[in-house]
C-alpha atoms as a PDB file:
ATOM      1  CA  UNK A   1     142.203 125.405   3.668  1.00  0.00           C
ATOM      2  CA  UNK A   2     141.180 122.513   6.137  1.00  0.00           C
ATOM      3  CA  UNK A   3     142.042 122.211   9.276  1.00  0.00           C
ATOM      4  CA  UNK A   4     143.551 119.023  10.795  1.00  0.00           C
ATOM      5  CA  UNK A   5     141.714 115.847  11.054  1.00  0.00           C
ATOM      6  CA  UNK A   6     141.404 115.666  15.180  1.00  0.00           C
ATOM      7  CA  UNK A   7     141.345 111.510  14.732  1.00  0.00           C
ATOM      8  CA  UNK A   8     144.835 112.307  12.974  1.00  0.00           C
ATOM      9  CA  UNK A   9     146.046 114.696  15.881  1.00  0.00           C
ATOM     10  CA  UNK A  10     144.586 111.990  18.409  1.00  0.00           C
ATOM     11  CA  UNK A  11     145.605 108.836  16.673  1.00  0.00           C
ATOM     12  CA  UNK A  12     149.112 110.333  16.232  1.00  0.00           C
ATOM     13  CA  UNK A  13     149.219 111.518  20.144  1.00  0.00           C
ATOM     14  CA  UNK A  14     148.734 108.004  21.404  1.00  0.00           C
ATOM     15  CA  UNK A  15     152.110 107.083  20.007  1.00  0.00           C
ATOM     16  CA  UNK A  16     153.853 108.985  21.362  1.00  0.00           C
ATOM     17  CA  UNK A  17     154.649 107.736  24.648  1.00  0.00           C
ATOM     18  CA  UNK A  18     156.579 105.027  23.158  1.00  0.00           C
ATOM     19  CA  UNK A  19     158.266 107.231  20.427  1.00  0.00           C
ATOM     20  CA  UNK A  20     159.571 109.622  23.337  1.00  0.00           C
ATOM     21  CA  UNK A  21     160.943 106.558  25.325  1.00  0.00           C
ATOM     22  CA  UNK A  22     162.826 105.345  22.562  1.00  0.00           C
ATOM     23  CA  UNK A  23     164.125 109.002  22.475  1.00  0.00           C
ATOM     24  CA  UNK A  24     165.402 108.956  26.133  1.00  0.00           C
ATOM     25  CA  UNK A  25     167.604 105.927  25.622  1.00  0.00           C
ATOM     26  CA  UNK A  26     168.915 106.657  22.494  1.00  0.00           C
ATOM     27  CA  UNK A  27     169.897 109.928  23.621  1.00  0.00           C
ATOM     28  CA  UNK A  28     170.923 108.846  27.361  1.00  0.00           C
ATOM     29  CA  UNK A  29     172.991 106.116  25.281  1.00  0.00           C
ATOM     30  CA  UNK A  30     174.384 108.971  23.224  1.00  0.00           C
ATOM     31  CA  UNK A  31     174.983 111.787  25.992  1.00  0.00           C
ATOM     32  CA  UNK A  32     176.592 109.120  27.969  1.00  0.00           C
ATOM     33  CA  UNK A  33     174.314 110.256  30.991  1.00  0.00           C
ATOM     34  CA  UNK A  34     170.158 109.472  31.833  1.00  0.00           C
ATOM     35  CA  UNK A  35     167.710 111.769  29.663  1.00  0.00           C
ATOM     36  CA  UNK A  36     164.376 111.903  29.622  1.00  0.00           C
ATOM     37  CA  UNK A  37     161.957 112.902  27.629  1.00  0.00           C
ATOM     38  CA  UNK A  38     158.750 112.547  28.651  1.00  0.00           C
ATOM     39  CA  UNK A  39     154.703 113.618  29.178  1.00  0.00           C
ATOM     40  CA  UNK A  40     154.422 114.407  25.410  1.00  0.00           C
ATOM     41  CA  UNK A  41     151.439 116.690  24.515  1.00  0.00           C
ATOM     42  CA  UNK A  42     150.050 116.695  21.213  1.00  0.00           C
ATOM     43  CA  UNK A  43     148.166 119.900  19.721  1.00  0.00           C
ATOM     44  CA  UNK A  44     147.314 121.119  16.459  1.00  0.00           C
ATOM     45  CA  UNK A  45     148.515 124.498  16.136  1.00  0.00           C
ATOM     46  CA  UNK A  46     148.519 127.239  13.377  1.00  0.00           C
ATOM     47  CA  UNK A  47     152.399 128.353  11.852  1.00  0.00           C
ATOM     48  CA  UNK A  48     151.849 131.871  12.325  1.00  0.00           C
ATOM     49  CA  UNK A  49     150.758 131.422  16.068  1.00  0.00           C
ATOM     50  CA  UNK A  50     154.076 129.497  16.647  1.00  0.00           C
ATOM     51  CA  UNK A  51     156.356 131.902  14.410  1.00  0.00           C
ATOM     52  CA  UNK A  52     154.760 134.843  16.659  1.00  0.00           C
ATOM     53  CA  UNK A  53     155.578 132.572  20.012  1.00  0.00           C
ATOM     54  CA  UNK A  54     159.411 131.804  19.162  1.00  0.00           C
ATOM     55  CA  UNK A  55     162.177 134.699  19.642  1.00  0.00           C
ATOM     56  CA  UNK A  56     165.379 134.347  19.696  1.00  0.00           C
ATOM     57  CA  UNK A  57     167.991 131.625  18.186  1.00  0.00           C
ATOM     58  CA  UNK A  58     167.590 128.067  19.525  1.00  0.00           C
ATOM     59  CA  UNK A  59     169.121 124.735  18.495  1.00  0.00           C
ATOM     60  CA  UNK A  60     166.880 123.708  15.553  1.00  0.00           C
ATOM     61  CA  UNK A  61     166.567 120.225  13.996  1.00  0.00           C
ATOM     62  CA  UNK A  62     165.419 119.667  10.388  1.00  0.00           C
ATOM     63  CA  UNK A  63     164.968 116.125   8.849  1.00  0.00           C
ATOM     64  CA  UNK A  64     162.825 114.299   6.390  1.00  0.00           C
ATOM     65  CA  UNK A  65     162.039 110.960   5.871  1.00  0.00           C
ATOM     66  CA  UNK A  66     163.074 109.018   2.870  1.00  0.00           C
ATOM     67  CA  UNK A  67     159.727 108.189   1.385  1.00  0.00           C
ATOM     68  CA  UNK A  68     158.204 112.043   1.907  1.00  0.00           C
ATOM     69  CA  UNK A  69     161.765 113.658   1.253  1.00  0.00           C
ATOM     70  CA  UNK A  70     160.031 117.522   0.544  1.00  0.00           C
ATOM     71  CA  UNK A  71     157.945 117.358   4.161  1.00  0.00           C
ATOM     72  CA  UNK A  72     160.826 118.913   6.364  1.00  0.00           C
ATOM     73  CA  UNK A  73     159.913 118.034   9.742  1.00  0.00           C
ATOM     74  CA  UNK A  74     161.403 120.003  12.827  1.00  0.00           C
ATOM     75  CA  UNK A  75     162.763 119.747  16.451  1.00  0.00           C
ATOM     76  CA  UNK A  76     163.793 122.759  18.703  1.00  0.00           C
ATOM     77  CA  UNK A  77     165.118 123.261  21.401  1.00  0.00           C
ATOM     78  CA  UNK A  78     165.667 126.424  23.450  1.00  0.00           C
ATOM     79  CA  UNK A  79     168.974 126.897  23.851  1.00  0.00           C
ATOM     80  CA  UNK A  80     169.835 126.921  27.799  1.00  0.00           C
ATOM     81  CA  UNK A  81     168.796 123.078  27.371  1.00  0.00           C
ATOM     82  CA  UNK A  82     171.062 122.693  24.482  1.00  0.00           C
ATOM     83  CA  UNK A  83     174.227 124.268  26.149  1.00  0.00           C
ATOM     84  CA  UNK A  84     173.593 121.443  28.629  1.00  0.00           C
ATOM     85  CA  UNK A  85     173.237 118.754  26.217  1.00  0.00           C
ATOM     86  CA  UNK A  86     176.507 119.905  24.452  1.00  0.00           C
ATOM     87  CA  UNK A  87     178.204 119.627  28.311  1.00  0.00           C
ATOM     88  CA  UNK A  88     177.495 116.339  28.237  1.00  0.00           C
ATOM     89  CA  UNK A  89     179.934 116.019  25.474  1.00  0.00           C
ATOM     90  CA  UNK A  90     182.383 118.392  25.824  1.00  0.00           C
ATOM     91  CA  UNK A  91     182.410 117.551  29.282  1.00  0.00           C
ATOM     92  CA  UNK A  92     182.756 121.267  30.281  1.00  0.00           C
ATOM     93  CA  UNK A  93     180.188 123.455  31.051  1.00  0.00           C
ATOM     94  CA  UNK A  94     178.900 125.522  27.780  1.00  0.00           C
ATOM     95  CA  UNK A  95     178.330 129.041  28.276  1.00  0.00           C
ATOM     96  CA  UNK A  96     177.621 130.589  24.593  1.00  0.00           C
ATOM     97  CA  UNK A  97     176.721 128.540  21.365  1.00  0.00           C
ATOM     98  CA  UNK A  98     178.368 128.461  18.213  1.00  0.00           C
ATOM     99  CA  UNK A  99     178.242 126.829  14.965  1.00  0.00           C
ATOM    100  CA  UNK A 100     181.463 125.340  15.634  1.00  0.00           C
ATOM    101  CA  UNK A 101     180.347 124.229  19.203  1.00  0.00           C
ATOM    102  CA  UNK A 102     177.478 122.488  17.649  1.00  0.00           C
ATOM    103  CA  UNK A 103     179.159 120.794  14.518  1.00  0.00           C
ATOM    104  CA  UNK A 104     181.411 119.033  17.455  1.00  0.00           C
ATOM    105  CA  UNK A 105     178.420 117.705  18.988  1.00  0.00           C
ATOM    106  CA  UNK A 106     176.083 117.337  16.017  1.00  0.00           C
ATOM    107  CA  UNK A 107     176.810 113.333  15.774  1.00  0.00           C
ATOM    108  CA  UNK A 108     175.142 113.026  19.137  1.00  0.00           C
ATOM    109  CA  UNK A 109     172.499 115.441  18.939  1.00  0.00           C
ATOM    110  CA  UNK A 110     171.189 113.509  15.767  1.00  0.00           C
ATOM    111  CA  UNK A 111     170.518 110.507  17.974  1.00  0.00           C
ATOM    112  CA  UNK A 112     167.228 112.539  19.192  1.00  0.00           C
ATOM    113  CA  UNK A 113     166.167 112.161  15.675  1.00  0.00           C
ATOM    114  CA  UNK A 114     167.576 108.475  15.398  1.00  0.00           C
ATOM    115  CA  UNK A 115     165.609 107.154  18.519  1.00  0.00           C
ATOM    116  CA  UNK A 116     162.474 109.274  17.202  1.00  0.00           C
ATOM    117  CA  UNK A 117     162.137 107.003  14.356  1.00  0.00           C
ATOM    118  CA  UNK A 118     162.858 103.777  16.298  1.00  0.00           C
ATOM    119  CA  UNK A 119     159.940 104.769  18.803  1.00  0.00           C
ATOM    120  CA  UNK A 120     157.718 105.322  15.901  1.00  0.00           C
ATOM    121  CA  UNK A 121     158.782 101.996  14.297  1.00  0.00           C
ATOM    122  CA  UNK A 122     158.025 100.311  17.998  1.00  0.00           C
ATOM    123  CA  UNK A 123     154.782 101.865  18.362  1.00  0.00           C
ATOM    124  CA  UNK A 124     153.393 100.707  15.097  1.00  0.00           C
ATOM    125  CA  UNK A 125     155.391  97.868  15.695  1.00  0.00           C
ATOM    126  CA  UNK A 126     156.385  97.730  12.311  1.00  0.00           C
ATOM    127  CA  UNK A 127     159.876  98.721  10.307  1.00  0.00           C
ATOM    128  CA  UNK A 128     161.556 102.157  11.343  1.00  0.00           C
ATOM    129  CA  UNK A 129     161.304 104.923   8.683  1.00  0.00           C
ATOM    130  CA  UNK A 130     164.495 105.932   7.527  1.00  0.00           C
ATOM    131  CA  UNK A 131     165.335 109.571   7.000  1.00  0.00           C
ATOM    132  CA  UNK A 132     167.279 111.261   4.453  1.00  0.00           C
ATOM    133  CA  UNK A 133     169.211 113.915   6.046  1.00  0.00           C
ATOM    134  CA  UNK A 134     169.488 115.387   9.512  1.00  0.00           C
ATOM    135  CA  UNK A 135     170.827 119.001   9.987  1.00  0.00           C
ATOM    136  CA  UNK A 136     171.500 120.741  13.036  1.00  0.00           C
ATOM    137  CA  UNK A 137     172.263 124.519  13.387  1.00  0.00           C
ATOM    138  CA  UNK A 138     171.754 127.147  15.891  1.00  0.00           C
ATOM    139  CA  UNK A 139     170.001 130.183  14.802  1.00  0.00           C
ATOM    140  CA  UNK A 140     166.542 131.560  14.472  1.00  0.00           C
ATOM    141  CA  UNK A 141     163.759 129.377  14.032  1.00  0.00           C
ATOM    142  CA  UNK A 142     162.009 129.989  10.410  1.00  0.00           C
ATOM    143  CA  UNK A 143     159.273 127.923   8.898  1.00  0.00           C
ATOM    144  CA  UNK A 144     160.898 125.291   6.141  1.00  0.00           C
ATOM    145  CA  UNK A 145     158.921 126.020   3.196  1.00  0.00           C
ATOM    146  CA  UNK A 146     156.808 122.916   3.791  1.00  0.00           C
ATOM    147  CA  UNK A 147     155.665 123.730   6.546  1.00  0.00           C
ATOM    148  CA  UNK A 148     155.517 127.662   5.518  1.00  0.00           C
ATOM    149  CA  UNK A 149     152.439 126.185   3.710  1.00  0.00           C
ATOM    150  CA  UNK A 150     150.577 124.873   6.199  1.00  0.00           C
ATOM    151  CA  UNK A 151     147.742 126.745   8.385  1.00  0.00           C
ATOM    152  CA  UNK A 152     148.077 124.289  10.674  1.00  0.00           C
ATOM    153  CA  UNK A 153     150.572 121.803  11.654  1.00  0.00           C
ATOM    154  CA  UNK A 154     150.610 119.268  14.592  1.00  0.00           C
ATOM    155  CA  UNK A 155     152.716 120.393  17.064  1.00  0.00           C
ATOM    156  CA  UNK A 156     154.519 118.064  20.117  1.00  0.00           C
ATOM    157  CA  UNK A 157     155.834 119.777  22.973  1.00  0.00           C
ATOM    158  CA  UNK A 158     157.529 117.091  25.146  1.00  0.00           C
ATOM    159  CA  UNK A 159     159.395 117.603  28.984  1.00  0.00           C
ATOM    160  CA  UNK A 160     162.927 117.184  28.923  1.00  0.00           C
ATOM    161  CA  UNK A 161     164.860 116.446  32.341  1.00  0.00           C
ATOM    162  CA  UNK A 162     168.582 115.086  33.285  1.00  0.00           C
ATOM    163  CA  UNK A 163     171.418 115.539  35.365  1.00  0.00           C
ATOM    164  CA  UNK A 164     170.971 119.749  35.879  1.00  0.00           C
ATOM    165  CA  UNK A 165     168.816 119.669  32.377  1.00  0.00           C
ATOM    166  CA  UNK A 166     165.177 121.166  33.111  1.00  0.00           C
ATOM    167  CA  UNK A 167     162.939 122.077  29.617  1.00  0.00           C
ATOM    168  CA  UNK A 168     160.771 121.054  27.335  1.00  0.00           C
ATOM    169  CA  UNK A 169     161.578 120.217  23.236  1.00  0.00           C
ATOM    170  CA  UNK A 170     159.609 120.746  20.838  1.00  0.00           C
ATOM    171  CA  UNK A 171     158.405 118.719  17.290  1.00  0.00           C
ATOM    172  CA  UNK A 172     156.757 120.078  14.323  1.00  0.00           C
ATOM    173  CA  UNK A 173     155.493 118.234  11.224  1.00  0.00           C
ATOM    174  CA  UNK A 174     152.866 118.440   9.059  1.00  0.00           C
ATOM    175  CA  UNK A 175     149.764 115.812   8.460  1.00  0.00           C
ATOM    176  CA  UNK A 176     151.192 114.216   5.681  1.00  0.00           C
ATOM    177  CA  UNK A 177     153.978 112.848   8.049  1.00  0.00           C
ATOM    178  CA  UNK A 178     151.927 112.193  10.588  1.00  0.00           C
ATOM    179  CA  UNK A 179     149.250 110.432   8.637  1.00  0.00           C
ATOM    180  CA  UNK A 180     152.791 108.173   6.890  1.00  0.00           C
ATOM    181  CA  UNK A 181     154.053 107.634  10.370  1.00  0.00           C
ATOM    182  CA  UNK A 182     150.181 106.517  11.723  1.00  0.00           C
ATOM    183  CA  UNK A 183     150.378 104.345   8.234  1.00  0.00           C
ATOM    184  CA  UNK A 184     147.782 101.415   8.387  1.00  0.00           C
ATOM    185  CA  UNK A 185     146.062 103.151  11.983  1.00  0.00           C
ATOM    186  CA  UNK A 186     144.757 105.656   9.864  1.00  0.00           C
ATOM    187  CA  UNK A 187     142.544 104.082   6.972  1.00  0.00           C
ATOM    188  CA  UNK A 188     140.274 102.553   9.012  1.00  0.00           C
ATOM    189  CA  UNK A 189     139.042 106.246  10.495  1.00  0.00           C
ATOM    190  CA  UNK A 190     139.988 107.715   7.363  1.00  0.00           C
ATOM    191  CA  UNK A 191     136.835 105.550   5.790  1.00  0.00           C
ATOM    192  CA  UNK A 192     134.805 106.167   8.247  1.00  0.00           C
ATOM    193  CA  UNK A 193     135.115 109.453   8.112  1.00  0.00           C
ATOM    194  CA  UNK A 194     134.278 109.502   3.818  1.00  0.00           C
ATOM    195  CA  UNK A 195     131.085 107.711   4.790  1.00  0.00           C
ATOM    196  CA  UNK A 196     129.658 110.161   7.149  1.00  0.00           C
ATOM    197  CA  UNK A 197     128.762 112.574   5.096  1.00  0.00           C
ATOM    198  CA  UNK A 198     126.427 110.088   2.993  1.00  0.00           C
ATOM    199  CA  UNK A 199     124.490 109.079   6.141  1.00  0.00           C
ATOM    200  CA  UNK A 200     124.485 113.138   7.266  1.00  0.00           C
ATOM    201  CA  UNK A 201     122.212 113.305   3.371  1.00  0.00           C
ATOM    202  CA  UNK A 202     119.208 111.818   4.631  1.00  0.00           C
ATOM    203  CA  UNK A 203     118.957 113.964   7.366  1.00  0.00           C
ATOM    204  CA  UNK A 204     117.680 117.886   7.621  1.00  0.00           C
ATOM    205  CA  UNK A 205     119.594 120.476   8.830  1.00  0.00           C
ATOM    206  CA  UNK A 206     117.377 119.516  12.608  1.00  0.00           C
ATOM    207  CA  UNK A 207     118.849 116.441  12.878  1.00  0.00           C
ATOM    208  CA  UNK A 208     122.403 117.630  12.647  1.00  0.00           C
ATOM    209  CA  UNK A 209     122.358 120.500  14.438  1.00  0.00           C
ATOM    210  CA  UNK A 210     123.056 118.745  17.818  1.00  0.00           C
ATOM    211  CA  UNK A 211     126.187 117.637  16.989  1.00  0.00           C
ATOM    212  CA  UNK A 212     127.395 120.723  16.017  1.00  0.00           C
ATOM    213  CA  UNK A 213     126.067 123.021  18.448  1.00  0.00           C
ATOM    214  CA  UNK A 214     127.846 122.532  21.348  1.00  0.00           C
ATOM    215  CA  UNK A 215     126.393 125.547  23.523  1.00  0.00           C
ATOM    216  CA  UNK A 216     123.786 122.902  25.695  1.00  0.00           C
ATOM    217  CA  UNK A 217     127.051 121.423  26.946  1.00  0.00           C
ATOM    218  CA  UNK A 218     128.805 124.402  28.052  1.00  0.00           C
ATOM    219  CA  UNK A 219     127.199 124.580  31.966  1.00  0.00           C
ATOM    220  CA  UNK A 220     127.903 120.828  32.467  1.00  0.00           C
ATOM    221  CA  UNK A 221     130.611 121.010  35.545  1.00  0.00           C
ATOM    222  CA  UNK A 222     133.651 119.516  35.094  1.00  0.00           C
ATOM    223  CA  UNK A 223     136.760 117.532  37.544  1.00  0.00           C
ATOM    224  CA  UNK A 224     139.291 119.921  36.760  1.00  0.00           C
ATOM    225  CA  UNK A 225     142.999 118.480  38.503  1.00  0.00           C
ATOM    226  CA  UNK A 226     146.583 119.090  38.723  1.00  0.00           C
ATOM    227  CA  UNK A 227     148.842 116.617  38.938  1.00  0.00           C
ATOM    228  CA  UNK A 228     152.237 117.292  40.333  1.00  0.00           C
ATOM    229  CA  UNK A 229     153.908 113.681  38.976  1.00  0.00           C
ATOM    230  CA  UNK A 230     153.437 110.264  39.600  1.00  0.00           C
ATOM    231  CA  UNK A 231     155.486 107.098  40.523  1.00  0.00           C
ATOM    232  CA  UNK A 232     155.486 103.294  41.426  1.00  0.00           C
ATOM    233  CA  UNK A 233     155.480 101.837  44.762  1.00  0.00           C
ATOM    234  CA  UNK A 234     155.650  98.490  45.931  1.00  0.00           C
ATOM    235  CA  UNK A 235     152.876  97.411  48.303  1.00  0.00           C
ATOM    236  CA  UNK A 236     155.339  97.089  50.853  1.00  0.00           C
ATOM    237  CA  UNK A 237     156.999 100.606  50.427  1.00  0.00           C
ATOM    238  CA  UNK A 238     153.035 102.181  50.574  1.00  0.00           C
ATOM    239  CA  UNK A 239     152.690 100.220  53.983  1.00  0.00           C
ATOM    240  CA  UNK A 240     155.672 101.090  55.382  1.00  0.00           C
ATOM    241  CA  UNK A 241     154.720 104.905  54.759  1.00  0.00           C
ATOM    242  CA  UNK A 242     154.584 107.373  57.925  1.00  0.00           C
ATOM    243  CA  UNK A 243     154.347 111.321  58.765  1.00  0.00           C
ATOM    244  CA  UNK A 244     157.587 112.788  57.307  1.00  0.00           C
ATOM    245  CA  UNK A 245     158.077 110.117  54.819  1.00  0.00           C
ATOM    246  CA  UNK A 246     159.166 111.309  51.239  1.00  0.00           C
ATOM    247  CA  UNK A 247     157.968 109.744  47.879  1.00  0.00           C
ATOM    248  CA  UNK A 248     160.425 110.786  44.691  1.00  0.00           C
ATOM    249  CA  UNK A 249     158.337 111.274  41.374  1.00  0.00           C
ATOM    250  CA  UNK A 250     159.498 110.627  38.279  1.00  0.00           C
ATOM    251  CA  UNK A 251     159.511 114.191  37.416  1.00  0.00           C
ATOM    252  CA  UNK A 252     162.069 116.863  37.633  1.00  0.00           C
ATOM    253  CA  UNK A 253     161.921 119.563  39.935  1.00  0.00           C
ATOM    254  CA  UNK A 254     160.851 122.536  37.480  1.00  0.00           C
ATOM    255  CA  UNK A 255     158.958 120.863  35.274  1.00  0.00           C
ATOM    256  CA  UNK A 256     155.224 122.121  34.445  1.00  0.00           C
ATOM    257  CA  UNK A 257     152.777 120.206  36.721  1.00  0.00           C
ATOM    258  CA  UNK A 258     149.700 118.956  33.900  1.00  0.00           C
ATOM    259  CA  UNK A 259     146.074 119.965  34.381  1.00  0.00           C
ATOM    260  CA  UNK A 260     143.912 116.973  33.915  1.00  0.00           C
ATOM    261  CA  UNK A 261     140.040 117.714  32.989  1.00  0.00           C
ATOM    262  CA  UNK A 262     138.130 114.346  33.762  1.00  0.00           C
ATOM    263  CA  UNK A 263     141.257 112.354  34.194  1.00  0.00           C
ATOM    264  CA  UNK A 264     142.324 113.714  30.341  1.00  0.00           C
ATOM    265  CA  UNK A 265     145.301 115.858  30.150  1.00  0.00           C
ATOM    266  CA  UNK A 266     144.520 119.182  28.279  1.00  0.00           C
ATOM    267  CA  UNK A 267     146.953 121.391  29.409  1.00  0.00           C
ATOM    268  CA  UNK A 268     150.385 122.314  31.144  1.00  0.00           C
ATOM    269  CA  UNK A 269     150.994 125.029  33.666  1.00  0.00           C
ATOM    270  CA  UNK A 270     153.426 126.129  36.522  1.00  0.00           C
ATOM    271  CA  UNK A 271     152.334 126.455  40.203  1.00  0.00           C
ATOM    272  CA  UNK A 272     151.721 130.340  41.849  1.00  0.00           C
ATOM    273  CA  UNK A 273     150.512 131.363  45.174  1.00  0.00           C
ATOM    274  CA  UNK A 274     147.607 133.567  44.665  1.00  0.00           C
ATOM    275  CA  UNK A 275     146.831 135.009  48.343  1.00  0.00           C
ATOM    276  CA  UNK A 276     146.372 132.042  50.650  1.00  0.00           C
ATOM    277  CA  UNK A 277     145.527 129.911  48.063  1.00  0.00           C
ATOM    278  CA  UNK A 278     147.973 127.527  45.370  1.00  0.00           C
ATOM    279  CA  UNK A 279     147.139 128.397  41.563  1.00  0.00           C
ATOM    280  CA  UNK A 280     148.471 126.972  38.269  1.00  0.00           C
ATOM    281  CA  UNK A 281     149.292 129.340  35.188  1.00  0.00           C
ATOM    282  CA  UNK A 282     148.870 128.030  32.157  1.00  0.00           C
ATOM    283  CA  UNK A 283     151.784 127.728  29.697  1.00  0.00           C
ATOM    284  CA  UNK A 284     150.526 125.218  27.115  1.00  0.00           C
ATOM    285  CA  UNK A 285     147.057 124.444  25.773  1.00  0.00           C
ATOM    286  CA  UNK A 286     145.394 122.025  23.347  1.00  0.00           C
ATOM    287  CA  UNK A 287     143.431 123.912  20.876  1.00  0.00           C
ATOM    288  CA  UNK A 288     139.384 124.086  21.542  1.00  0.00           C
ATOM    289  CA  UNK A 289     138.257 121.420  19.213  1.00  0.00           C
ATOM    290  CA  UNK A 290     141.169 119.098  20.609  1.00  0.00           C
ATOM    291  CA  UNK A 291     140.198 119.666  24.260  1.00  0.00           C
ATOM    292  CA  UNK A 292     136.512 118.917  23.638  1.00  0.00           C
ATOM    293  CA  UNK A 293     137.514 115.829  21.586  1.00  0.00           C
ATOM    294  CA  UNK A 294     139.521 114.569  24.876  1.00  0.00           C
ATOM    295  CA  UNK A 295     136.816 115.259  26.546  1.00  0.00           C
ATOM    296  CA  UNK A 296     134.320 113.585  24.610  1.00  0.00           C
ATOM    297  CA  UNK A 297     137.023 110.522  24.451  1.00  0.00           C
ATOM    298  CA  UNK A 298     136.177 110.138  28.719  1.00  0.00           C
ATOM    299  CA  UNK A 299     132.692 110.785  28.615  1.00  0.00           C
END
C-alpha cells in the first residue's frame, strides 16, 4: 500500500491554525472558561506505531462527516485533561471517570468537534461540513475499522492549555478526509503530481537519481532552535523594557517548547539539564520524509 501524499499531509497542516482557533472558542464558549488549543503539528504516522504508543483508557471522540459517513475520524484525549474539562462543568473537581460522568458532560465535549468543522469551513473559507454523529466514551483507544485499514493515517497532535488544564489532544483521520476537507486545494497538486511521471519517461535512470538520493545532502549544517513561546508587544511596551522586567507568552507553563530546524517546526520536546548545560528531549516527531519536505519548503 502507498504511503501518504506529503503535499496532502502539508496542504492539510497549513489549515490548521485556523481550524484549532475555531476550536478554542467554541469550546471556551462551551466550558464557560478560556481554552486553548493551539501549535498544531501535523505528521503522517503508521496505525500500528500509534496503537503500540497509547495505554490505558482515555476520553475518545469518534465522528464522521455526512458526505464520507464510513471514514470514522478520531479525537483523544488523555484523561487527566479530560477530568479537568468535565470540572468545568460539573463545577467540582473530577477525580475518577465514568460513563455516567461523561454522558453528563458529553453535550459540551461535542463542541470540540463542532468548532473543528467551523475552523475547517473558515480556512477554506467555504461551507462547514456537517457530521453525522458524534460519540464520546471513555475507554481504551482501538482503531475504528476505517482506520484499522490504513498503514498510515495523518495524525494532529495539538497543545491544550486553560485555567489548571496543561496537555496536548490528539486527531486522527485518514486521507480520504483530509483530501474532502482540503477539497478544491488539492486538485491543483493532485495534477501535477499525475503529470510527473510522463516528464520522469524521457529521462534515464541518471537523470533521476538526484532527486531521489538524498545522501549528498546529509553533511549540509543546519540552524537547529528551540523556541520556548512567543507573544506581541507594543513598541512602547519593548521600549519601556529593563533588567528584571517579565514578558508573559502565550503559552502555558508545561507545555512542550518546539524545535525549529531553519525557522520550520519539526518537532516537540521538553527542557532537561544535562550537566551545566540546558537540553530538550524529544516527545514528538514528524516522520523523515515530512521533515525533509519542511525543510526543502525553507530552502
Amino acid at each position: 500500500m502507498d504511503g501518504l501524499k506529503p503535499e496532502t499531509v502539508n496542504a492539510f497542516g497549513e489549515l490548521q491554525d485556523s481550524v484549532w482557533e475555531a476550536v478554542s472558542k467554541a469550546a471556551s464558549e462551551a466550558f464557560e472558561s478560556k481554552l486553548t488549543f493551539s501549535t498544531p503539528l501535523t505528521v503522517s504516522a503508521r496505525t500500528d506505531e500509534i496503537q503500540s504508543e497509547l495505554s490505558g483508557p482515555m476520553l475518545v471522540f469518534e465522528f464522521a462527516f455526512s458526505d464520507l459517513p464510513e471514514n470514522t475520524q478520531v479525537i483523544l484525549i488523555p484523561p487527566d485533561v479530560a477530568k479537568h474539562l468535565i470540572s468545568l462543568t460539573t463545577k467540582e473537581e473530577v477525580e475518577v471517570l465514568n460513563d455516567e460522568i461523561v454522558e453528563q458532560a458529553s453535550e459540551k465535549l461535542k463542541a470540540l468537534v463542532t468548532g473543528l468543522c467551523d475552523g475547517v469551513g473558515a480556512a477554506r473559507e467555504a461551507e462547514a461540513p456537517s457530521i453525522s454523529e458524534v460519540s464520546v466514551s471513555h475507554r481504551i483507544f482501538s482503531f475504528p475499522s476505517s482506520l484499522a485499514q490504513s498503514e498510515e493515517i495523518i495524525r494532529v497532535q495539538i497543545g491544550l492549555s486553560g485555567e489548571d488544564i496543561t496537555g496536548t489532544a490528539t486527531w486522527l483521520l485518514d486521507e480520504a478526509c483530509a483530501a474532502s476537507l482540503l477539497g478544491a486545494e488539492s486538485q491543483p497538486e493532485q495534477a501535477e503530481e499525475q503529470q510527473d511521471p510522463v516528464e520522469e519517461t524521457t529521462g534515464g535512470p541518471a537523470e533521476r537519481e538526484p532527486s531521489t538520493d538524498l545522501r549528498i545532502l546529509m553533511d549540509i549544517p543546519l540552524e537547529v532552535s528551540v523556541e520556548l513561546g512567543r507573544t506581541s508587544l507594543l513598541i512602547q511596551d519593548v521600549v519601556d523594557l529593563t533588567s528584571g522586567s517579565i514578558v508573559e507568552l502565550e503559552k502555558a507553563a508545561g507545555e512542550p517548547v518546539d524545535v525549529l530546524v531553519n525557522g520550520r517546526l519539526v518537532a516537540r520536546g521538553e527542557v532537561v539539564v544535562i550537566e551545566d548545560n540546558f537540553g530538550v528531549r524529544i516527545t514528538e516527531i514528524l516522520s523523515p520524509q515530512d521533515r525533509l519536505t519542511q525543510l526543502g519548503d525553507a530552502a
